[in-house]
Every structure is written in structure tokens, then in C-alpha cells.
PDB file of N, CA and C in Angstrom:
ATOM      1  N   UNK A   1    -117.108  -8.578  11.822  1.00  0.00           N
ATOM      2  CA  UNK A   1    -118.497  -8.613  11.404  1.00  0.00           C
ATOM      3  C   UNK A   1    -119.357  -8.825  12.645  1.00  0.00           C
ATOM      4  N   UNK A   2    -120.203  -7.946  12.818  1.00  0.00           N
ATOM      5  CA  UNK A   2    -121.306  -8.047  13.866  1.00  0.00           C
ATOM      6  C   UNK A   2    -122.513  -9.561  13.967  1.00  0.00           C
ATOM      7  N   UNK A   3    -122.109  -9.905  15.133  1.00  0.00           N
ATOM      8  CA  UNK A   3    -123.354 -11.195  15.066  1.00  0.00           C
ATOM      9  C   UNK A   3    -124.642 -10.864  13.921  1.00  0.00           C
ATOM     10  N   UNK A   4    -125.193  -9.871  14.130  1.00  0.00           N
ATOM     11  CA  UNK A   4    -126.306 -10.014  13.261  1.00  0.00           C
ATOM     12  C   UNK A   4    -126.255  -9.697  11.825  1.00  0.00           C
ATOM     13  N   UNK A   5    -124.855  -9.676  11.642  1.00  0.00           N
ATOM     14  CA  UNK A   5    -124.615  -9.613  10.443  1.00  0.00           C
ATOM     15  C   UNK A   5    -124.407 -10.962   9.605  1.00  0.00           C
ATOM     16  N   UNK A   6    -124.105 -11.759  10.710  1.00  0.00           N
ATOM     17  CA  UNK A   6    -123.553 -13.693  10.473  1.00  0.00           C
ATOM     18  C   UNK A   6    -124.532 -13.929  10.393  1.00  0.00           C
ATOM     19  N   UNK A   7    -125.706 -13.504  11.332  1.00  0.00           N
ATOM     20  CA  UNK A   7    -127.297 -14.233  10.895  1.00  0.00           C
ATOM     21  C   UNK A   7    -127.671 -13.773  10.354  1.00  0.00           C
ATOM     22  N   UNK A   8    -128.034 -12.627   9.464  1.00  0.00           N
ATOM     23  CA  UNK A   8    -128.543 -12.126   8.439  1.00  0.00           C
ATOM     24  C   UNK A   8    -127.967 -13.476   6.727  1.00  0.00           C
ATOM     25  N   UNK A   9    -126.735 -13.157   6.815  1.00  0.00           N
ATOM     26  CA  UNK A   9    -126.092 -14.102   6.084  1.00  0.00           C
ATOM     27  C   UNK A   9    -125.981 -15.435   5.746  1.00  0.00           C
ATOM     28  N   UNK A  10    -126.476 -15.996   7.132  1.00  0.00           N
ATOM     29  CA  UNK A  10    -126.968 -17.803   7.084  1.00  0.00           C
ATOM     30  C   UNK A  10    -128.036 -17.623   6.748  1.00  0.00           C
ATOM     31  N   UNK A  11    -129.213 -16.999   7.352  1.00  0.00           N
ATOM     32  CA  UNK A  11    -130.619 -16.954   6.879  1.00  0.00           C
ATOM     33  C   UNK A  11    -131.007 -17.097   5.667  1.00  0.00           C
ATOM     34  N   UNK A  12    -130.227 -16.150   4.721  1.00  0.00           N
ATOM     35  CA  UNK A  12    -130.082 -15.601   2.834  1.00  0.00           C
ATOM     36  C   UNK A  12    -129.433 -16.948   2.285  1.00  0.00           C
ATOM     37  N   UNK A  13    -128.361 -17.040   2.818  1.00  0.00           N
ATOM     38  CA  UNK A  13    -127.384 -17.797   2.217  1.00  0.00           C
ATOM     39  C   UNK A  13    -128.332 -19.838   2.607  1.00  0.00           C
ATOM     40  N   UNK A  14    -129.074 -19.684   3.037  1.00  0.00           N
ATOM     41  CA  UNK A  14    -129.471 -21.190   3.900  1.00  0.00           C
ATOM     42  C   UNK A  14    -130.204 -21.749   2.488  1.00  0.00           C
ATOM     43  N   UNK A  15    -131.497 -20.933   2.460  1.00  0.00           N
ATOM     44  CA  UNK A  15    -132.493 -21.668   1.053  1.00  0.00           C
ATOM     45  C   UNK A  15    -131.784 -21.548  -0.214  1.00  0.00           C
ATOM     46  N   UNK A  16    -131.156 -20.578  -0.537  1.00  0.00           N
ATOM     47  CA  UNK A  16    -130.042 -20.284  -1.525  1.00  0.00           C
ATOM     48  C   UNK A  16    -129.337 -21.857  -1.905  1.00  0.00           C
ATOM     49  N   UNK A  17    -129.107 -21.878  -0.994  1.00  0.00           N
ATOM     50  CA  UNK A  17    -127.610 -23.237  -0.704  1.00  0.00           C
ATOM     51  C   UNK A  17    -128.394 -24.564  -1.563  1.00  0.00           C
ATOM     52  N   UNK A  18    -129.610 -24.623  -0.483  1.00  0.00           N
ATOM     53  CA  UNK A  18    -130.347 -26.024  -0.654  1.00  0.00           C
ATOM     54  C   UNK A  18    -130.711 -26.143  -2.302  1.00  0.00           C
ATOM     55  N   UNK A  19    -130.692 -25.159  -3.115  1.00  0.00           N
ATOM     56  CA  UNK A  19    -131.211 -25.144  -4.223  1.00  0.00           C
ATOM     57  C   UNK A  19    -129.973 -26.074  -5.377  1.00  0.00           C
ATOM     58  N   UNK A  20    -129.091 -25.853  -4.628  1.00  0.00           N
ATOM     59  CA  UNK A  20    -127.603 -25.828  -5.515  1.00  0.00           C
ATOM     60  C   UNK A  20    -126.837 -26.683  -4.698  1.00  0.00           C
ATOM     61  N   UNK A  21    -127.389 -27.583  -3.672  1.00  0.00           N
ATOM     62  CA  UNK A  21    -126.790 -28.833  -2.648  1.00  0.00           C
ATOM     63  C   UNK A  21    -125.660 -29.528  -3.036  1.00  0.00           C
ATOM     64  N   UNK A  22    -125.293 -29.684  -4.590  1.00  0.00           N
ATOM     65  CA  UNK A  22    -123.795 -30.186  -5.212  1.00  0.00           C
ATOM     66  C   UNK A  22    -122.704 -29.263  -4.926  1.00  0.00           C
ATOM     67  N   UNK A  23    -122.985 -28.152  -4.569  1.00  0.00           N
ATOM     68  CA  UNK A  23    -122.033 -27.318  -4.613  1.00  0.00           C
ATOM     69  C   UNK A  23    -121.558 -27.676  -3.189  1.00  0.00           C
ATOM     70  N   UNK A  24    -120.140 -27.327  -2.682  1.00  0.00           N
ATOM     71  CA  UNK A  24    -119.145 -26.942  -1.632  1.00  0.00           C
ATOM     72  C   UNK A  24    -119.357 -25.349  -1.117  1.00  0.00           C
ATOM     73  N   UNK A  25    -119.227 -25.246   0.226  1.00  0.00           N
ATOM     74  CA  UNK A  25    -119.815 -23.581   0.307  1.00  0.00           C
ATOM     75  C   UNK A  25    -118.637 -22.584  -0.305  1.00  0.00           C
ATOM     76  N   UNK A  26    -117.312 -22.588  -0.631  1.00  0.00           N
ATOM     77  CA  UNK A  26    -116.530 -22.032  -1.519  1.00  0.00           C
ATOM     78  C   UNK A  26    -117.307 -22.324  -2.814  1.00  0.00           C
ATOM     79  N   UNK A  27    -117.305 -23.239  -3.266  1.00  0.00           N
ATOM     80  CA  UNK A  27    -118.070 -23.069  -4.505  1.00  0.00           C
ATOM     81  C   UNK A  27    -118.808 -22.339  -5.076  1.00  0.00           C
ATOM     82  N   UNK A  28    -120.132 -22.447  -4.123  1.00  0.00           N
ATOM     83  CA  UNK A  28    -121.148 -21.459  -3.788  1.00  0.00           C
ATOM     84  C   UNK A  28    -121.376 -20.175  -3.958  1.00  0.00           C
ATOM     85  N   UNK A  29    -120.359 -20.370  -2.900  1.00  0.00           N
ATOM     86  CA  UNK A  29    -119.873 -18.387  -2.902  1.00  0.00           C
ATOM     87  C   UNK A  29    -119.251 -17.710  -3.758  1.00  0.00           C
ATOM     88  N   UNK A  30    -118.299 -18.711  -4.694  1.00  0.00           N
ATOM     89  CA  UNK A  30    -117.704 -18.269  -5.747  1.00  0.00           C
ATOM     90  C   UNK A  30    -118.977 -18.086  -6.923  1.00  0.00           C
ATOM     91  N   UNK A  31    -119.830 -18.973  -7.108  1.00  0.00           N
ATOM     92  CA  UNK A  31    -120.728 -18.724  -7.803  1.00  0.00           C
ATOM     93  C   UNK A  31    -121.455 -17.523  -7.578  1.00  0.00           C
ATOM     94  N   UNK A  32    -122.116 -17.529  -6.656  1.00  0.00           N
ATOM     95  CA  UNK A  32    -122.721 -16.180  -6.099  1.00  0.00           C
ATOM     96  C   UNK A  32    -121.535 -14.335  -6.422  1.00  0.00           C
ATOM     97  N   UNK A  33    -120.396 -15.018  -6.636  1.00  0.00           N
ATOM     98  CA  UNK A  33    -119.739 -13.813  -6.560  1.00  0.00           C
ATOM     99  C   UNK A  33    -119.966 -13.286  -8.171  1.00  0.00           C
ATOM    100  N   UNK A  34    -119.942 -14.528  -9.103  1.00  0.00           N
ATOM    101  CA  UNK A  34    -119.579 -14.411  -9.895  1.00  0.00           C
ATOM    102  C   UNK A  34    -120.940 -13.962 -11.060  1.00  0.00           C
ATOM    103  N   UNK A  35    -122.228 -14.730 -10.138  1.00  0.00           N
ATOM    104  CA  UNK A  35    -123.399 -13.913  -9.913  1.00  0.00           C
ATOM    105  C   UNK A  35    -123.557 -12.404  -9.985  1.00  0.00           C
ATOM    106  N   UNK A  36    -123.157 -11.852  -9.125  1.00  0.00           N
ATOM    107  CA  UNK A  36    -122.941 -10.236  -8.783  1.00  0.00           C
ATOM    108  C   UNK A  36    -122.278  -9.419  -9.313  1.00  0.00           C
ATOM    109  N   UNK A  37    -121.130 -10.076 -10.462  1.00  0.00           N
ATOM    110  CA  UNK A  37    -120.087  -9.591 -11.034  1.00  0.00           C
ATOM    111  C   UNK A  37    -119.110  -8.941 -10.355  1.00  0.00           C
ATOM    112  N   UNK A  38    -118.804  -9.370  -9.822  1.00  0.00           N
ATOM    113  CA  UNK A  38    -117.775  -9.355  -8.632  1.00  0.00           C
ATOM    114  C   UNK A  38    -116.304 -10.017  -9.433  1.00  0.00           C
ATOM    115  N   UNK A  39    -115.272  -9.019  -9.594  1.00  0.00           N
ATOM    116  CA  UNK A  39    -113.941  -9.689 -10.585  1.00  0.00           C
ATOM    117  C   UNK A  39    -112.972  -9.815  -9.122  1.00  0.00           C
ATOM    118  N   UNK A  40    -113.132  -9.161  -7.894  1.00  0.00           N
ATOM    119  CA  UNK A  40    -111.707  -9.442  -7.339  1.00  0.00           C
ATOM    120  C   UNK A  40    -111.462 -10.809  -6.601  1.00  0.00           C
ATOM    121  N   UNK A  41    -110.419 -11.139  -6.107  1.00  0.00           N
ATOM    122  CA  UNK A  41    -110.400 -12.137  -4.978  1.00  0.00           C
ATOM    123  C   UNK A  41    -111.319 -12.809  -4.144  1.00  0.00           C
ATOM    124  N   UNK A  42    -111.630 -13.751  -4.297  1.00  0.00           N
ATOM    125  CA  UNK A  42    -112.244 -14.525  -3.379  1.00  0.00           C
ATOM    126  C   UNK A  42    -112.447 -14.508  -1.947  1.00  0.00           C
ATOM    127  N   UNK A  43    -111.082 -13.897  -1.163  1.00  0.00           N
ATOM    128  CA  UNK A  43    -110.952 -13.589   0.372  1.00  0.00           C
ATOM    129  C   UNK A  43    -111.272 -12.184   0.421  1.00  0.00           C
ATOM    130  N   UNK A  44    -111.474 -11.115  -0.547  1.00  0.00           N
ATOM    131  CA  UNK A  44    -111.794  -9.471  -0.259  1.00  0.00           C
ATOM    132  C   UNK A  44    -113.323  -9.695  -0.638  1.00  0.00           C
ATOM    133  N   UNK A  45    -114.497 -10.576  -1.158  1.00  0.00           N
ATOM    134  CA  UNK A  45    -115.712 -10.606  -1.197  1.00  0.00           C
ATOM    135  C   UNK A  45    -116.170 -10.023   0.372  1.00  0.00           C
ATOM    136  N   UNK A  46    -116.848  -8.820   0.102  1.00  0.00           N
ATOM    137  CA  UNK A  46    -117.345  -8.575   1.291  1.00  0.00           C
ATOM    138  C   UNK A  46    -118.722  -9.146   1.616  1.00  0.00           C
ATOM    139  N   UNK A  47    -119.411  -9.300   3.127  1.00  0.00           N
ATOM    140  CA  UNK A  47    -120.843  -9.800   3.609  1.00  0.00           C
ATOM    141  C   UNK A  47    -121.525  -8.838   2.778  1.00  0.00           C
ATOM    142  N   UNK A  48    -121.688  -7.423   2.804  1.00  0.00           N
ATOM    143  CA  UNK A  48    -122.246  -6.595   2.017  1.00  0.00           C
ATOM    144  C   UNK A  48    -122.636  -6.825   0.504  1.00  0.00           C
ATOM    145  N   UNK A  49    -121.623  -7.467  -0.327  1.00  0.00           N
ATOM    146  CA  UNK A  49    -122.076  -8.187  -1.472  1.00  0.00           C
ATOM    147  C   UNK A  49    -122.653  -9.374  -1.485  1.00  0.00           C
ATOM    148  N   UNK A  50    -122.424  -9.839  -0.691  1.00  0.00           N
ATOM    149  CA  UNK A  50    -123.086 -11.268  -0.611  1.00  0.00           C
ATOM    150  C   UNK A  50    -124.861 -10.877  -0.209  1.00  0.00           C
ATOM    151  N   UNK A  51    -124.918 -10.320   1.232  1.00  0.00           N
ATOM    152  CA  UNK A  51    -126.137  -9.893   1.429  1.00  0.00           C
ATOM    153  C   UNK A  51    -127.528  -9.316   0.331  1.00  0.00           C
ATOM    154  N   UNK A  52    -126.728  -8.227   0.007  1.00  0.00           N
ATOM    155  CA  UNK A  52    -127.654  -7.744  -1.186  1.00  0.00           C
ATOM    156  C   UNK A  52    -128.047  -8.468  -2.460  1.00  0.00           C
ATOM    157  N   UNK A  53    -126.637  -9.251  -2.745  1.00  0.00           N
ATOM    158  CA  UNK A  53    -127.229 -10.240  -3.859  1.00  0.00           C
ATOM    159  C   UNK A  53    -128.251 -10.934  -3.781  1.00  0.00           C
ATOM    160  N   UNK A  54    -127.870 -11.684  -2.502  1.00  0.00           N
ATOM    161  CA  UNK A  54    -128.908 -12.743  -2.039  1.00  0.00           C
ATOM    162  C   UNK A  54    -130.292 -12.248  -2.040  1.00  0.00           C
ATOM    163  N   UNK A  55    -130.241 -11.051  -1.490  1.00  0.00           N
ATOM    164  CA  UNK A  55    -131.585 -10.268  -1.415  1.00  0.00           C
ATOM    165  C   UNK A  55    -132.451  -9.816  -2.438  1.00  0.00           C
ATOM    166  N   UNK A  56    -131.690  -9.854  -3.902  1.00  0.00           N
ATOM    167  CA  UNK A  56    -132.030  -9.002  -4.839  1.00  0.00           C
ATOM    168  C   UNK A  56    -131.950 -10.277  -5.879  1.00  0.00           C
ATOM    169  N   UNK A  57    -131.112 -11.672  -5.780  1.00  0.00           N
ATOM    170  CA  UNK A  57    -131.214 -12.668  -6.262  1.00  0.00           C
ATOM    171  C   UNK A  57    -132.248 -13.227  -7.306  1.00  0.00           C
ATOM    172  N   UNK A  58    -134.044 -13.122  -6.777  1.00  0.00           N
ATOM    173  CA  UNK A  58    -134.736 -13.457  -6.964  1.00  0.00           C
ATOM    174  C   UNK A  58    -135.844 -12.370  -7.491  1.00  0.00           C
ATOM    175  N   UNK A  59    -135.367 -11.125  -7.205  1.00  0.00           N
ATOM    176  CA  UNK A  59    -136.105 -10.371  -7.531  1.00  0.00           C
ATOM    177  C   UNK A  59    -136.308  -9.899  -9.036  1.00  0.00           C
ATOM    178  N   UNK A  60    -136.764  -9.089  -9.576  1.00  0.00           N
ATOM    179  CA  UNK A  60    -137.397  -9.049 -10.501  1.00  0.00           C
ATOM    180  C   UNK A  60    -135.992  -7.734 -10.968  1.00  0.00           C
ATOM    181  N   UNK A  61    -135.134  -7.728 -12.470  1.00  0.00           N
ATOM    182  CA  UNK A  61    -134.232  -6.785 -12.797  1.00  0.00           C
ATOM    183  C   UNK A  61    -134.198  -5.464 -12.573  1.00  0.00           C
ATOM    184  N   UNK A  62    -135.653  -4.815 -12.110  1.00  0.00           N
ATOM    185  CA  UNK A  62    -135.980  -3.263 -12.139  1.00  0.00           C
ATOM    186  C   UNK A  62    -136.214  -2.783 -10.974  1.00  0.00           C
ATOM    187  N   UNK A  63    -135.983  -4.320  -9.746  1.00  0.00           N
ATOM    188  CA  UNK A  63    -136.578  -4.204  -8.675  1.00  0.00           C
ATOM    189  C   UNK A  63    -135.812  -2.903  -7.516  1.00  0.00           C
ATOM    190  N   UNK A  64    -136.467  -2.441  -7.146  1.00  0.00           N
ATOM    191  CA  UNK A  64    -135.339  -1.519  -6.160  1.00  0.00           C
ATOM    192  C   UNK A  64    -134.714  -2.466  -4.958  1.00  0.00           C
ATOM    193  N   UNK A  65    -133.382  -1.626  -4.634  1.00  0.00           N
ATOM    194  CA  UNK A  65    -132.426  -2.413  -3.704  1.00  0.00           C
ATOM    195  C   UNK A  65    -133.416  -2.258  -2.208  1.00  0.00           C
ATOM    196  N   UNK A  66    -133.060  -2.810  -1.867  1.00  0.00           N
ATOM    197  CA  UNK A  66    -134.381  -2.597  -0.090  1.00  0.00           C
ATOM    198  C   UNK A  66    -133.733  -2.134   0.929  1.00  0.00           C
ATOM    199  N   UNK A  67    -132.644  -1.594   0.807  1.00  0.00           N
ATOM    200  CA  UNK A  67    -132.017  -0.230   1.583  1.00  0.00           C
ATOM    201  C   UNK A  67    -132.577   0.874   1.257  1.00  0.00           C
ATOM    202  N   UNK A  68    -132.487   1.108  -0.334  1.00  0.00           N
ATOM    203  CA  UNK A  68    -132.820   2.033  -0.915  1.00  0.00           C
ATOM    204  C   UNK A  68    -134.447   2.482  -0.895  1.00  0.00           C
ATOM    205  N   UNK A  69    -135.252   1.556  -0.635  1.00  0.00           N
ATOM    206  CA  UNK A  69    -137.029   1.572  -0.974  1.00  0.00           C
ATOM    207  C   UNK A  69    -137.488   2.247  -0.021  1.00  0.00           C
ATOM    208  N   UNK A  70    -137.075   2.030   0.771  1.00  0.00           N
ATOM    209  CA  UNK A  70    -137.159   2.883   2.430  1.00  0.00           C
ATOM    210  C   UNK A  70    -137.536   4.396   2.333  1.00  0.00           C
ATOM    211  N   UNK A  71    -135.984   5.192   1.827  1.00  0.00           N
ATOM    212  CA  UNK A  71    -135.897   6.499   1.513  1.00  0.00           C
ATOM    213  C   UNK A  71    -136.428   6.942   0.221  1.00  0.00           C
ATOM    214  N   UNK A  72    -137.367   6.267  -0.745  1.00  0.00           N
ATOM    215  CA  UNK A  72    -137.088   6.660  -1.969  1.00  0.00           C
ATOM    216  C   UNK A  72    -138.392   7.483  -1.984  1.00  0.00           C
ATOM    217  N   UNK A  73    -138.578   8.528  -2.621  1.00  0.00           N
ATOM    218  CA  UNK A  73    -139.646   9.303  -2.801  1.00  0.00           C
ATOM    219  C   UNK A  73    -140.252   9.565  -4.179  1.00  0.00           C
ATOM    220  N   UNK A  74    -141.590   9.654  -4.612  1.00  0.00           N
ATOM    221  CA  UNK A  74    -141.900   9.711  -5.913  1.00  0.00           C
ATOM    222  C   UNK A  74    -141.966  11.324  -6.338  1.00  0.00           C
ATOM    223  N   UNK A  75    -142.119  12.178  -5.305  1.00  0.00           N
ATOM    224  CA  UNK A  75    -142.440  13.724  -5.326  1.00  0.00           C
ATOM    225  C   UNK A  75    -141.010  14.228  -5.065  1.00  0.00           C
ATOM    226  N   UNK A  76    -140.260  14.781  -5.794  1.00  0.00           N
ATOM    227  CA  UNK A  76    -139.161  15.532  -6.253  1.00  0.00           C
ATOM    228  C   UNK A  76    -139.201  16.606  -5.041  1.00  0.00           C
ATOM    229  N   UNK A  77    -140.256  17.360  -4.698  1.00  0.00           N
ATOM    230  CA  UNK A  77    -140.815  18.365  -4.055  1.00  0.00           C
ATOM    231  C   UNK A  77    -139.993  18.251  -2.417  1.00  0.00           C
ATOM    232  N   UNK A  78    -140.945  17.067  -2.345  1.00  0.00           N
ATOM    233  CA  UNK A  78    -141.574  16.423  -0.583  1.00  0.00           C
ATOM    234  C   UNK A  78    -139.744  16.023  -0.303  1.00  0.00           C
ATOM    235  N   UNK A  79    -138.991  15.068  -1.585  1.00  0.00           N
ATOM    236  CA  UNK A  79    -137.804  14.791  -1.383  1.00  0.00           C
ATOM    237  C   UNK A  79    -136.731  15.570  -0.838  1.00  0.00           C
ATOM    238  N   UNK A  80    -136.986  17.223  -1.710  1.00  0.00           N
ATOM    239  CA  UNK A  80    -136.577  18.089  -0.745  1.00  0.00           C
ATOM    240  C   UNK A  80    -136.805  18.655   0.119  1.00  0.00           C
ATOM    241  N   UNK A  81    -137.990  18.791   0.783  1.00  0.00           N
ATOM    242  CA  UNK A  81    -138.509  19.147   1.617  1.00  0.00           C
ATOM    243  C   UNK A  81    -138.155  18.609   3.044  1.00  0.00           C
ATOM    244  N   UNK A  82    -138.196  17.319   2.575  1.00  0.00           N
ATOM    245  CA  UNK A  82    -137.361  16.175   3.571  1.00  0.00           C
ATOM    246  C   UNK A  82    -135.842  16.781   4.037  1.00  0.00           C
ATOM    247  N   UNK A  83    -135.186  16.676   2.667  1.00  0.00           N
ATOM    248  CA  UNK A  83    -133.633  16.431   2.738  1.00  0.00           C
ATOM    249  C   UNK A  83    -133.658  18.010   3.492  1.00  0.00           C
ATOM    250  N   UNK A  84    -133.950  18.646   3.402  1.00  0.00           N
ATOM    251  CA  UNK A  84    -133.906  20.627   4.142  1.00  0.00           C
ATOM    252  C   UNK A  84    -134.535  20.030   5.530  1.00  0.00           C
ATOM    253  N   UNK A  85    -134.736  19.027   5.921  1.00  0.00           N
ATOM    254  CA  UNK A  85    -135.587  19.179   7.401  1.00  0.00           C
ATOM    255  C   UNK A  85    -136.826  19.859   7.976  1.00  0.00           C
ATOM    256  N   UNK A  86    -137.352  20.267   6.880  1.00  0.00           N
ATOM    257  CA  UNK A  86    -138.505  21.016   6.876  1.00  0.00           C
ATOM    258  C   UNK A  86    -139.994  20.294   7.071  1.00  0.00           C
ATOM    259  N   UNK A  87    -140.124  18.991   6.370  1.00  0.00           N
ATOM    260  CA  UNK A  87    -140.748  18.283   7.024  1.00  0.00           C
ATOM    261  C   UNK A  87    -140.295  16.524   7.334  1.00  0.00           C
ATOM    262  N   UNK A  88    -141.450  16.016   8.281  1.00  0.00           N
ATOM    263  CA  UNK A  88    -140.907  14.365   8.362  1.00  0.00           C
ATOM    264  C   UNK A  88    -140.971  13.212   7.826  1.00  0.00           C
TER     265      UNK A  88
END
């Protein structure tokens, strides 16, 4: 895992924590997994699930993922227009 991937992860994971301070950080994380619906193993939880949860945690059920909000287009048109390289 890339350094800024560890700080991305303490950052999310920091105010998260403080909310739920009884917990053990296995705990935590098990909660959070279980949060996400996440059924496998505890040691195959990837940063990638953890990240996005955290991110999407608080947000509102309909909310878009914020990888995704970036690229998303409302014009069907322009979307392809894009995806053909035709415009920027």
C-alpha cells in the first residue's frame, strides 16, 4: 500500500474512530466491514473498501461515489462525444 494511501486511511478512519472510542481498532474495522457488507475474512478486507465506505459513510443513500462524480455526465450526447475523443 502506497504512503498516501495509509494517510488517506488514518485521516477517514481518525473522526470515524472517536465517535465509537469503546471500540478496539479490530473491532472497528470489523464493524465498518460489516457496515459495507463485506462477508469475507477479516485479513482479505481491502484499504479500497474501507476508504470508500468511510467516504460514503455519512453521506446521504443516493449520494454518488466521489470517484465516480468526477466523470459523470448529465448529456448522454457530450458523454459520447467525450468517450470518442472528439471533445474535452
Amino acid at each position: 500500500m502506497k504512503t498516501h494511501r495509509v494517510n488517506e486511511l488514518i485521516e477517514l478512519l481518525h473522526p470515524e474512530w472517536q465517535k465509537d472510542p469503546d471500540f478496539n481498532l479490530l473491532a472497528f474495522l470489523k464493524k465498518l466491514a460489516e457496515e459495507a457488507k463485506y462477508t469475507g475474512p477479516l485479513e482479505d478486507l481491502t484499504d479500497d473498501v474501507l476508504i470508500y465506505h468511510l467516504k460514503m459513510r455519512n453521506s446521504e443513500k443516493d449520494a454518488m461515489i466521489p470517484g465516480l462524480a468526477k466523470d459523470c455526465e448529465n448529456d448522454f450526447k457530450t458523454a459520447l462525444l467525450r468517450a470518442r475523443g472528439i471533445i474535452r
